[in-house]
PDB file of N, CA and C in Angstrom:
ATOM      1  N   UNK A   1      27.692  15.643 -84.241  1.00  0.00           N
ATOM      2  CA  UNK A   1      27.320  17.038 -84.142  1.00  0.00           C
ATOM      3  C   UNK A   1      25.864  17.175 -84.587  1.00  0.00           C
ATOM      4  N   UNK A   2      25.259  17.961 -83.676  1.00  0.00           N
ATOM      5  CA  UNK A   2      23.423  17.950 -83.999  1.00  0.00           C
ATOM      6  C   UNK A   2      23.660  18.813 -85.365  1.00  0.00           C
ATOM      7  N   UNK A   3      22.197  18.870 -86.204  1.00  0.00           N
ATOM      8  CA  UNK A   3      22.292  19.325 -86.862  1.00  0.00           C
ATOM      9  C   UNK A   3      22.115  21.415 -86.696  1.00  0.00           C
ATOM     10  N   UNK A   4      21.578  21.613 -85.862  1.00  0.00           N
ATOM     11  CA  UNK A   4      21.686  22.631 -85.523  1.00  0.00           C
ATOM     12  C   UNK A   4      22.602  23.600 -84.855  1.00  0.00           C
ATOM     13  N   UNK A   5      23.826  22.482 -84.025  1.00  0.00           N
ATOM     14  CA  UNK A   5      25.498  23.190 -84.121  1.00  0.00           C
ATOM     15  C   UNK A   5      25.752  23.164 -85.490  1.00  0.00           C
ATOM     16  N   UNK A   6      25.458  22.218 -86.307  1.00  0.00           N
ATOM     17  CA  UNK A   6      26.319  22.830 -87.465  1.00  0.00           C
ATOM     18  C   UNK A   6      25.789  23.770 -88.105  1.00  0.00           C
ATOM     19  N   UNK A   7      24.293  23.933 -87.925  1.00  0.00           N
ATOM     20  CA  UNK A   7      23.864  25.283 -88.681  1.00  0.00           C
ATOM     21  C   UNK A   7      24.365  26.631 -88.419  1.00  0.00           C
ATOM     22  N   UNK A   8      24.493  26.632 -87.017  1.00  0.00           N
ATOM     23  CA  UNK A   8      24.891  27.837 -86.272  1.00  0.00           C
ATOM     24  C   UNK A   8      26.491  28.251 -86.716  1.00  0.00           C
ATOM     25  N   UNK A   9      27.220  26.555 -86.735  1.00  0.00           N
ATOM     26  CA  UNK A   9      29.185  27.332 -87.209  1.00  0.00           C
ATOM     27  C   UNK A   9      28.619  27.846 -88.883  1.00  0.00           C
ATOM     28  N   UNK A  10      28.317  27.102 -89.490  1.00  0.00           N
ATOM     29  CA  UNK A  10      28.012  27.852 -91.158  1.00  0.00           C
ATOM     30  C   UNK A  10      27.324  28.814 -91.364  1.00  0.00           C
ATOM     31  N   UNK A  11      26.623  29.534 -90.106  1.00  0.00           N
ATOM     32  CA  UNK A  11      25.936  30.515 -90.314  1.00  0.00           C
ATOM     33  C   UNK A  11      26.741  31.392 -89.923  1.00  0.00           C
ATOM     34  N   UNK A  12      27.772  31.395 -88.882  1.00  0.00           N
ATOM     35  CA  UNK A  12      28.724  32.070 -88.463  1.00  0.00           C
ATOM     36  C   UNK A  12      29.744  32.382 -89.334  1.00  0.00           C
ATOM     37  N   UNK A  13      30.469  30.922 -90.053  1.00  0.00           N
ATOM     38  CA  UNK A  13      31.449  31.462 -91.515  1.00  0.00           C
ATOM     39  C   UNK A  13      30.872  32.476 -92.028  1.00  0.00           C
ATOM     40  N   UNK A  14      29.670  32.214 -92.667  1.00  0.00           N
ATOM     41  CA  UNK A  14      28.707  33.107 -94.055  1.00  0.00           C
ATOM     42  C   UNK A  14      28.763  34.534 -93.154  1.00  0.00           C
ATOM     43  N   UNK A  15      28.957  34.587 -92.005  1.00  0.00           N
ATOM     44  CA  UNK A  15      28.838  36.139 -91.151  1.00  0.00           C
ATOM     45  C   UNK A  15      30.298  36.403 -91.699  1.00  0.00           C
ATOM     46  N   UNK A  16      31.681  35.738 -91.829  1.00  0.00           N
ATOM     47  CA  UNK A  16      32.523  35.708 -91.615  1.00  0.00           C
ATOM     48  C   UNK A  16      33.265  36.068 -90.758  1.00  0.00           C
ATOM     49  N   UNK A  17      32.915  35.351 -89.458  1.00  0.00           N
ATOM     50  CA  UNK A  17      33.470  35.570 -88.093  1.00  0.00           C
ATOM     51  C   UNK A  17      34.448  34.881 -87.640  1.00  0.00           C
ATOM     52  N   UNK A  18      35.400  35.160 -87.600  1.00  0.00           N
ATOM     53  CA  UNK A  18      36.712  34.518 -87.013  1.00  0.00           C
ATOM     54  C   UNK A  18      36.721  33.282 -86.412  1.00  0.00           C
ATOM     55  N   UNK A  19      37.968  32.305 -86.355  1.00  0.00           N
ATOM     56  CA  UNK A  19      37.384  30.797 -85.573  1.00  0.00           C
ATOM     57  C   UNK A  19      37.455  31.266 -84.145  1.00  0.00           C
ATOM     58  N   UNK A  20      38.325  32.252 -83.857  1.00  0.00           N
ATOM     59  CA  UNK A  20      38.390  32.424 -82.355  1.00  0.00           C
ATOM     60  C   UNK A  20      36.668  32.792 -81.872  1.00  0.00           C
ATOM     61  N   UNK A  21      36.266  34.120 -82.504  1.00  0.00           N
ATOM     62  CA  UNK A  21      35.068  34.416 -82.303  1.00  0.00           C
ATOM     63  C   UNK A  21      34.115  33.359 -82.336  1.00  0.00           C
ATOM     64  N   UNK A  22      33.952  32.212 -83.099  1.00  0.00           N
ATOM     65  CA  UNK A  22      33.282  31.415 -83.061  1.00  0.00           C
ATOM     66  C   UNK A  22      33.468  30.220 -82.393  1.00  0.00           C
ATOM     67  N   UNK A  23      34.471  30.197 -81.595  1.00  0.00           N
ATOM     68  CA  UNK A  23      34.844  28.798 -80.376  1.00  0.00           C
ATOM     69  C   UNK A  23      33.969  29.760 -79.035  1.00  0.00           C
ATOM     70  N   UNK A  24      34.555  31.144 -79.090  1.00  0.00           N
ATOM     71  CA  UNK A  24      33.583  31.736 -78.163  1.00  0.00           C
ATOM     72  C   UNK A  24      32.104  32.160 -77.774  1.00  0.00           C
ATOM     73  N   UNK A  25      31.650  31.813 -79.375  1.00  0.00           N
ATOM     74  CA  UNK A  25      30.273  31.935 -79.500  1.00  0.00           C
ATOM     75  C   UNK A  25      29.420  30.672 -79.064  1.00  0.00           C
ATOM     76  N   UNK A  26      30.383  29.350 -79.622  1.00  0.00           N
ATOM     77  CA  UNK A  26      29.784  28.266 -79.318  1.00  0.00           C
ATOM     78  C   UNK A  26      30.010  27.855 -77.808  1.00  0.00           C
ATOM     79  N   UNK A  27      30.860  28.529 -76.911  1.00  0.00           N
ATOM     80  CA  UNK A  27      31.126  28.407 -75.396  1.00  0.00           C
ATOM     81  C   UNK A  27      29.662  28.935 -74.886  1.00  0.00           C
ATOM     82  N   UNK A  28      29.667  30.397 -75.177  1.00  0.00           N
ATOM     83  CA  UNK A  28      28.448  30.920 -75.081  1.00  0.00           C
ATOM     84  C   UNK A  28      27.123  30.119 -75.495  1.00  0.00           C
ATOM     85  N   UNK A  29      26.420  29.734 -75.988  1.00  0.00           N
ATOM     86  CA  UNK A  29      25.488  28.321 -76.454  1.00  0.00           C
ATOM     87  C   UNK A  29      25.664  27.420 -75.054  1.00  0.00           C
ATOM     88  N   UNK A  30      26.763  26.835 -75.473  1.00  0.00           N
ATOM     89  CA  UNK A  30      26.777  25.440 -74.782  1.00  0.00           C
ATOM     90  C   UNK A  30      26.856  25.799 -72.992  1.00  0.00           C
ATOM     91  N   UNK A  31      27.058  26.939 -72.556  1.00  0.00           N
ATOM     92  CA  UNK A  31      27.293  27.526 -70.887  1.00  0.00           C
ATOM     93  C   UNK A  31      25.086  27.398 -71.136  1.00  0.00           C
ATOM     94  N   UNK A  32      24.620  28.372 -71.737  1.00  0.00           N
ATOM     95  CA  UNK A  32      23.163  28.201 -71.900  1.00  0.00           C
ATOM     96  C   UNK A  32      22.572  26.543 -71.883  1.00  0.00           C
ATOM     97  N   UNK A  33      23.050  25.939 -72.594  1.00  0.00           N
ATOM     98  CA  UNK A  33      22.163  24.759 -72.515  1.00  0.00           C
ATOM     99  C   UNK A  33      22.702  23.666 -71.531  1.00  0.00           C
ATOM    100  N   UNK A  34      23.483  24.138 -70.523  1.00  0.00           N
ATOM    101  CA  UNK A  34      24.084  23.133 -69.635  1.00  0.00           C
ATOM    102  C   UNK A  34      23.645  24.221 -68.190  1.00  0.00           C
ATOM    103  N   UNK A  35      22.791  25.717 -68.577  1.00  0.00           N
ATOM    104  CA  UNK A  35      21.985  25.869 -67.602  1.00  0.00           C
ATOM    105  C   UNK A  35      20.778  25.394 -67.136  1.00  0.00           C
ATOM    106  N   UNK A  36      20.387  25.180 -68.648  1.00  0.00           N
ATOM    107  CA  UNK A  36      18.721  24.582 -68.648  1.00  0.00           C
ATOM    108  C   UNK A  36      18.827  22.455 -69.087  1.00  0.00           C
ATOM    109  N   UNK A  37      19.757  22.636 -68.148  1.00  0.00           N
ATOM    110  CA  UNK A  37      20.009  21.184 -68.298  1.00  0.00           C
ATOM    111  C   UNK A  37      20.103  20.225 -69.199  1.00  0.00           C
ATOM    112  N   UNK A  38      20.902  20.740 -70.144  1.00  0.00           N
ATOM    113  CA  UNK A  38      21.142  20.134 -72.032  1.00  0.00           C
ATOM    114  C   UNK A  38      19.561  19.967 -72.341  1.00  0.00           C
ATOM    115  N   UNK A  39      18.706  20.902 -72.326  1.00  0.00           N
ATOM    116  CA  UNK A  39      17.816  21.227 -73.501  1.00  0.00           C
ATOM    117  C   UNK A  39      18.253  21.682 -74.437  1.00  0.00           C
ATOM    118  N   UNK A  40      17.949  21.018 -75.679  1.00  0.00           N
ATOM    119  CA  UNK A  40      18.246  22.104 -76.677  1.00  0.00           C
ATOM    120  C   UNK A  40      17.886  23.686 -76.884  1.00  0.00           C
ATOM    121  N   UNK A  41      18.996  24.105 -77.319  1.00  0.00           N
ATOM    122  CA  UNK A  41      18.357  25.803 -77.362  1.00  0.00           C
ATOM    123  C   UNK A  41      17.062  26.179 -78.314  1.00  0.00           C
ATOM    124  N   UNK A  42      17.058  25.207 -79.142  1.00  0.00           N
ATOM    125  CA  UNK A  42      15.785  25.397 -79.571  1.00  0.00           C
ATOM    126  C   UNK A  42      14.453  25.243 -79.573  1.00  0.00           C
ATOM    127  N   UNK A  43      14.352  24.436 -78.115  1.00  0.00           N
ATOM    128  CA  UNK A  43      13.779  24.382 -77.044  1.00  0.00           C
ATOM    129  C   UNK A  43      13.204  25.243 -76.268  1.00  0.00           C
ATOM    130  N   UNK A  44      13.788  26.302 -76.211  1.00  0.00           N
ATOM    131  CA  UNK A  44      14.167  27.508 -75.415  1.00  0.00           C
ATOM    132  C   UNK A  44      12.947  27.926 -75.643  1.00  0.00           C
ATOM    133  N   UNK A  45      12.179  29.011 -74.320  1.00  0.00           N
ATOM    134  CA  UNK A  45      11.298  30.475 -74.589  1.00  0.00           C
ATOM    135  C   UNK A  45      12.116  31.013 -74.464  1.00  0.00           C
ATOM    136  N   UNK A  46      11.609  32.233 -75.228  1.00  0.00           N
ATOM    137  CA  UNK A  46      11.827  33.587 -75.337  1.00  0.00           C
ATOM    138  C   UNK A  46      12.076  34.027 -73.452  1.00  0.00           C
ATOM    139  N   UNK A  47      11.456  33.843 -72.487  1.00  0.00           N
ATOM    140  CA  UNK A  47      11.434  34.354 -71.277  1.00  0.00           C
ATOM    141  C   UNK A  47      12.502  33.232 -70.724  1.00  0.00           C
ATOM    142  N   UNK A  48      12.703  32.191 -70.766  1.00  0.00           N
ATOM    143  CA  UNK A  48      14.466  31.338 -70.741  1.00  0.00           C
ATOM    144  C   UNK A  48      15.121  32.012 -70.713  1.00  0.00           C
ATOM    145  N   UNK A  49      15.419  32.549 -71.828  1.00  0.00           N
ATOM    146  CA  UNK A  49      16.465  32.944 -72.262  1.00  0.00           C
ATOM    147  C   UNK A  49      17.009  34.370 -72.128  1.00  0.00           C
ATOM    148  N   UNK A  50      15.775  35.170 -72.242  1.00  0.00           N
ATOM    149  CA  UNK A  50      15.637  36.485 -71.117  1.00  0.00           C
ATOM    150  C   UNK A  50      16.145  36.020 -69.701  1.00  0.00           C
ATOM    151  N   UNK A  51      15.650  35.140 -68.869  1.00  0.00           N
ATOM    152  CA  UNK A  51      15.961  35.295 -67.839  1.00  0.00           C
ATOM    153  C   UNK A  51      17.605  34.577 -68.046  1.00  0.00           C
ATOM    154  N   UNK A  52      18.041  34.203 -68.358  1.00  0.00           N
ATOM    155  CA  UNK A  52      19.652  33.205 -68.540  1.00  0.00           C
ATOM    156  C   UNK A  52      20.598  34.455 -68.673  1.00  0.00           C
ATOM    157  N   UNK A  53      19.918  35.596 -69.780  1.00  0.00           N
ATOM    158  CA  UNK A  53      21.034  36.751 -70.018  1.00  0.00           C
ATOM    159  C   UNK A  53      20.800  37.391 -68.624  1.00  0.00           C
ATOM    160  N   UNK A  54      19.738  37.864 -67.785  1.00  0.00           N
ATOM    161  CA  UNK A  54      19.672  38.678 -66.869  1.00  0.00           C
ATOM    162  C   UNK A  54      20.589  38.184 -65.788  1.00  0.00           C
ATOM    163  N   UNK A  55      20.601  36.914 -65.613  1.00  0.00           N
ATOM    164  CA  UNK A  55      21.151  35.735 -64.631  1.00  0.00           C
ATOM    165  C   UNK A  55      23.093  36.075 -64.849  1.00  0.00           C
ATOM    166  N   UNK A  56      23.165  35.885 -66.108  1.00  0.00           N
ATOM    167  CA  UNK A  56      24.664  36.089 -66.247  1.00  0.00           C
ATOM    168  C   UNK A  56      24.976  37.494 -66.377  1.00  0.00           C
ATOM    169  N   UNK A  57      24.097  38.814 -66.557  1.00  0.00           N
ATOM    170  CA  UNK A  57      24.339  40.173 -66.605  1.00  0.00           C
ATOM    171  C   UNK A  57      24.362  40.241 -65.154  1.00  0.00           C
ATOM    172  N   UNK A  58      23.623  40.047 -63.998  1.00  0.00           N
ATOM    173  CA  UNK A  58      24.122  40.393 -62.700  1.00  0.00           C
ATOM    174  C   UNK A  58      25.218  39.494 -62.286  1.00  0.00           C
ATOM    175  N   UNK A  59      25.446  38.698 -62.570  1.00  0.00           N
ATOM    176  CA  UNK A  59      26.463  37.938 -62.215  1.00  0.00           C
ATOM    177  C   UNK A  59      28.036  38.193 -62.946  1.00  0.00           C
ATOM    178  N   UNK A  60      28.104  38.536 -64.338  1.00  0.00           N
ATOM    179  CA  UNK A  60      29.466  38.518 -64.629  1.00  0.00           C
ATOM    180  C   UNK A  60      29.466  39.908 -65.052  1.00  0.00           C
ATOM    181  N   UNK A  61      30.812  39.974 -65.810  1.00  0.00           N
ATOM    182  CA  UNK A  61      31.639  40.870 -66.418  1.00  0.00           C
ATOM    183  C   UNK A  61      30.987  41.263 -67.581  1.00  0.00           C
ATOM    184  N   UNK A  62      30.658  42.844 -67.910  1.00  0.00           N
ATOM    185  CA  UNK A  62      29.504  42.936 -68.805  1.00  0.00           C
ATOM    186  C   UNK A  62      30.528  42.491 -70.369  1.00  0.00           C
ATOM    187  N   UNK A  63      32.183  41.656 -70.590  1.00  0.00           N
ATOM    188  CA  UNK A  63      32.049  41.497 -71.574  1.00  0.00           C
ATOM    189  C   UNK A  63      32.038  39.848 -71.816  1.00  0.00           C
ATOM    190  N   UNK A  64      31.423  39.108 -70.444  1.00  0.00           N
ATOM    191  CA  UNK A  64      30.762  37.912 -70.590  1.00  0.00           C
ATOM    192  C   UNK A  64      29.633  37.957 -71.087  1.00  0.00           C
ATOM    193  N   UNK A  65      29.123  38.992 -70.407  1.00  0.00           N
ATOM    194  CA  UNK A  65      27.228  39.249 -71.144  1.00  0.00           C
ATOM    195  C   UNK A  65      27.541  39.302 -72.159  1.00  0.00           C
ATOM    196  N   UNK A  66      28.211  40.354 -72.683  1.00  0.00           N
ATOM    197  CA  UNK A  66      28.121  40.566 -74.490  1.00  0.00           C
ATOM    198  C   UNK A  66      28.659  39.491 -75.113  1.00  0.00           C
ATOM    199  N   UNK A  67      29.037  38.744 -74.691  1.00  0.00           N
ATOM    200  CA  UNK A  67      29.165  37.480 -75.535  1.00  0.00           C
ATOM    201  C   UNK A  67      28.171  36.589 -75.382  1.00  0.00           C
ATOM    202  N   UNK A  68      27.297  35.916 -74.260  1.00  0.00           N
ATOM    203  CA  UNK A  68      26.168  35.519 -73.951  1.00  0.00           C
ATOM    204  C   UNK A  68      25.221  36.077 -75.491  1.00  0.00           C
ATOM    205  N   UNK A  69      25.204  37.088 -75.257  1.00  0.00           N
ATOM    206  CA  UNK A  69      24.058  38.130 -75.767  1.00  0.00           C
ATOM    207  C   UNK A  69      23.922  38.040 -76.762  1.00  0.00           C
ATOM    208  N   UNK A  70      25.579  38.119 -77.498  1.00  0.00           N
ATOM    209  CA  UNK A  70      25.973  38.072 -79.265  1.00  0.00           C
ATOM    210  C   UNK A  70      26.262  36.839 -79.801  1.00  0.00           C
ATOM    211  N   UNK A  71      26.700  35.758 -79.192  1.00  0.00           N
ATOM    212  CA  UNK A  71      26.616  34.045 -79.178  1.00  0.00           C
ATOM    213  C   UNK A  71      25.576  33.735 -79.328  1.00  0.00           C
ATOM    214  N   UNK A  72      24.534  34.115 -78.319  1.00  0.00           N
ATOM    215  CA  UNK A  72      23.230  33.173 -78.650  1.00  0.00           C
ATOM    216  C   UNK A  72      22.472  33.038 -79.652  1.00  0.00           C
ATOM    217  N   UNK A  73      22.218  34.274 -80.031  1.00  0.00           N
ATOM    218  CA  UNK A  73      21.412  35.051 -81.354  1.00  0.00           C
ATOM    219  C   UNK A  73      22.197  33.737 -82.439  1.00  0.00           C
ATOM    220  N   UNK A  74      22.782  33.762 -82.855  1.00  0.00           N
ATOM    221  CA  UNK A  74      23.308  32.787 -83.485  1.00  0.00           C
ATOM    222  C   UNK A  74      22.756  31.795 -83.877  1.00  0.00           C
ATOM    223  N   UNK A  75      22.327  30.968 -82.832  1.00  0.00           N
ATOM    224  CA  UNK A  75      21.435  29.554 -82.636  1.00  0.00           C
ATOM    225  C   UNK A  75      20.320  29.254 -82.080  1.00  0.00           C
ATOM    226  N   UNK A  76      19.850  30.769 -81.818  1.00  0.00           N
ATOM    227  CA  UNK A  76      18.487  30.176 -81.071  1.00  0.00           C
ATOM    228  C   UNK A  76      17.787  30.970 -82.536  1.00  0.00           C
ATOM    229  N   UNK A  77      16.143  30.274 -82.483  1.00  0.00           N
ATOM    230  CA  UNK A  77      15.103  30.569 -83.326  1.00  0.00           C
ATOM    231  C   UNK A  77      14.857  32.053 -83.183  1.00  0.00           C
ATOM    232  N   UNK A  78      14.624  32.616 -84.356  1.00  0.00           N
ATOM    233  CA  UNK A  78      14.490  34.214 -84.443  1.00  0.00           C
ATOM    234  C   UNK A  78      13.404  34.622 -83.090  1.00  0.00           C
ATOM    235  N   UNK A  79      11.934  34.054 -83.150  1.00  0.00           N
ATOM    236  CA  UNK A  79      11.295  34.092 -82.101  1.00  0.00           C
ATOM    237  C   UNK A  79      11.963  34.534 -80.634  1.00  0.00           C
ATOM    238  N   UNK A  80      12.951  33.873 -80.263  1.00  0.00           N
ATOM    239  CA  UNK A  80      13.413  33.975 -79.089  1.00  0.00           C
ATOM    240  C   UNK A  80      14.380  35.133 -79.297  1.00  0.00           C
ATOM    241  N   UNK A  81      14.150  36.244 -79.731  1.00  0.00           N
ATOM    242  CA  UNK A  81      15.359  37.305 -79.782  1.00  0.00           C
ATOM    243  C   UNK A  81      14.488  38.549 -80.172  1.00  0.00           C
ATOM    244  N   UNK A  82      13.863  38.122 -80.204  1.00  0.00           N
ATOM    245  CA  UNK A  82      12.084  39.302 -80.967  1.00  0.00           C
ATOM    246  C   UNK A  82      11.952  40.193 -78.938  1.00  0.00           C
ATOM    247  N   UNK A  83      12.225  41.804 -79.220  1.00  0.00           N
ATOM    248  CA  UNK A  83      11.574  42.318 -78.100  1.00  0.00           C
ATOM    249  C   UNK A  83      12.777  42.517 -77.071  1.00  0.00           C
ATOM    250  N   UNK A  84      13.971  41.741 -77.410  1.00  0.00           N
ATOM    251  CA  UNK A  84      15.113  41.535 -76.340  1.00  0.00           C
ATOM    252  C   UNK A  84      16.192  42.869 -76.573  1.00  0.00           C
ATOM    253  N   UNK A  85      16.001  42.920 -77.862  1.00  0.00           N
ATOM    254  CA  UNK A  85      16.644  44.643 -77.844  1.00  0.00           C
ATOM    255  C   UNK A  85      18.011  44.165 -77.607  1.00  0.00           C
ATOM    256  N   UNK A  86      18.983  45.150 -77.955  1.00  0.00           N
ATOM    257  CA  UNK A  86      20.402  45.894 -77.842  1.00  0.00           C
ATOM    258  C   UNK A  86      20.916  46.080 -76.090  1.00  0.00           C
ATOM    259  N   UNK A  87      21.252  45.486 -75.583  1.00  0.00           N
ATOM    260  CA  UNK A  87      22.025  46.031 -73.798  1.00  0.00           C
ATOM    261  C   UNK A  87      23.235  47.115 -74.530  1.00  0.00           C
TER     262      UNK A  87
END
């Protein structure tokens, strides 16, 4: 396990978020970095990752987005969530 999945599940306990919520958070992550071809998410721009939520907001069920949306924040660098606002 990289060290940055595990930052993200212990940052998730300390939220105290459910394991269910957090198998779904880490689905959410790992659907992202198997878009951008297992880059790490911390890898990621800010405009990536903008475009990845826009990509899965026209495409799915807006309570796939909100998990996209509320999963990612999680594990990506604060930088990349700066400006992206509330859907």
């Amino acid at each position: 396990m990289s060290p940055l999945r595990t930052r993200m599940i212990e940052d998730m306990q300390l939220a105290g978020l459910s394991a269910t919520t957090q198998e779904v958070y880490l689905q959410a992550v790992t659907a992202l970095v198997k878009h951008y071809r297992n880059r790490s998410p911390d890898q990621l721009t800010e405009e990536e990752v903008r475009c990845y939520l826009l990509a899965v907001r026209q495409r799915n069920a807006r309570g796939t987005f909100k998990t996209c949306h509320y999963g990612n924040p999680v594990l990506l660098p604060e930088h990349a969530w700066q400006g992206l606002g509330t859907f």
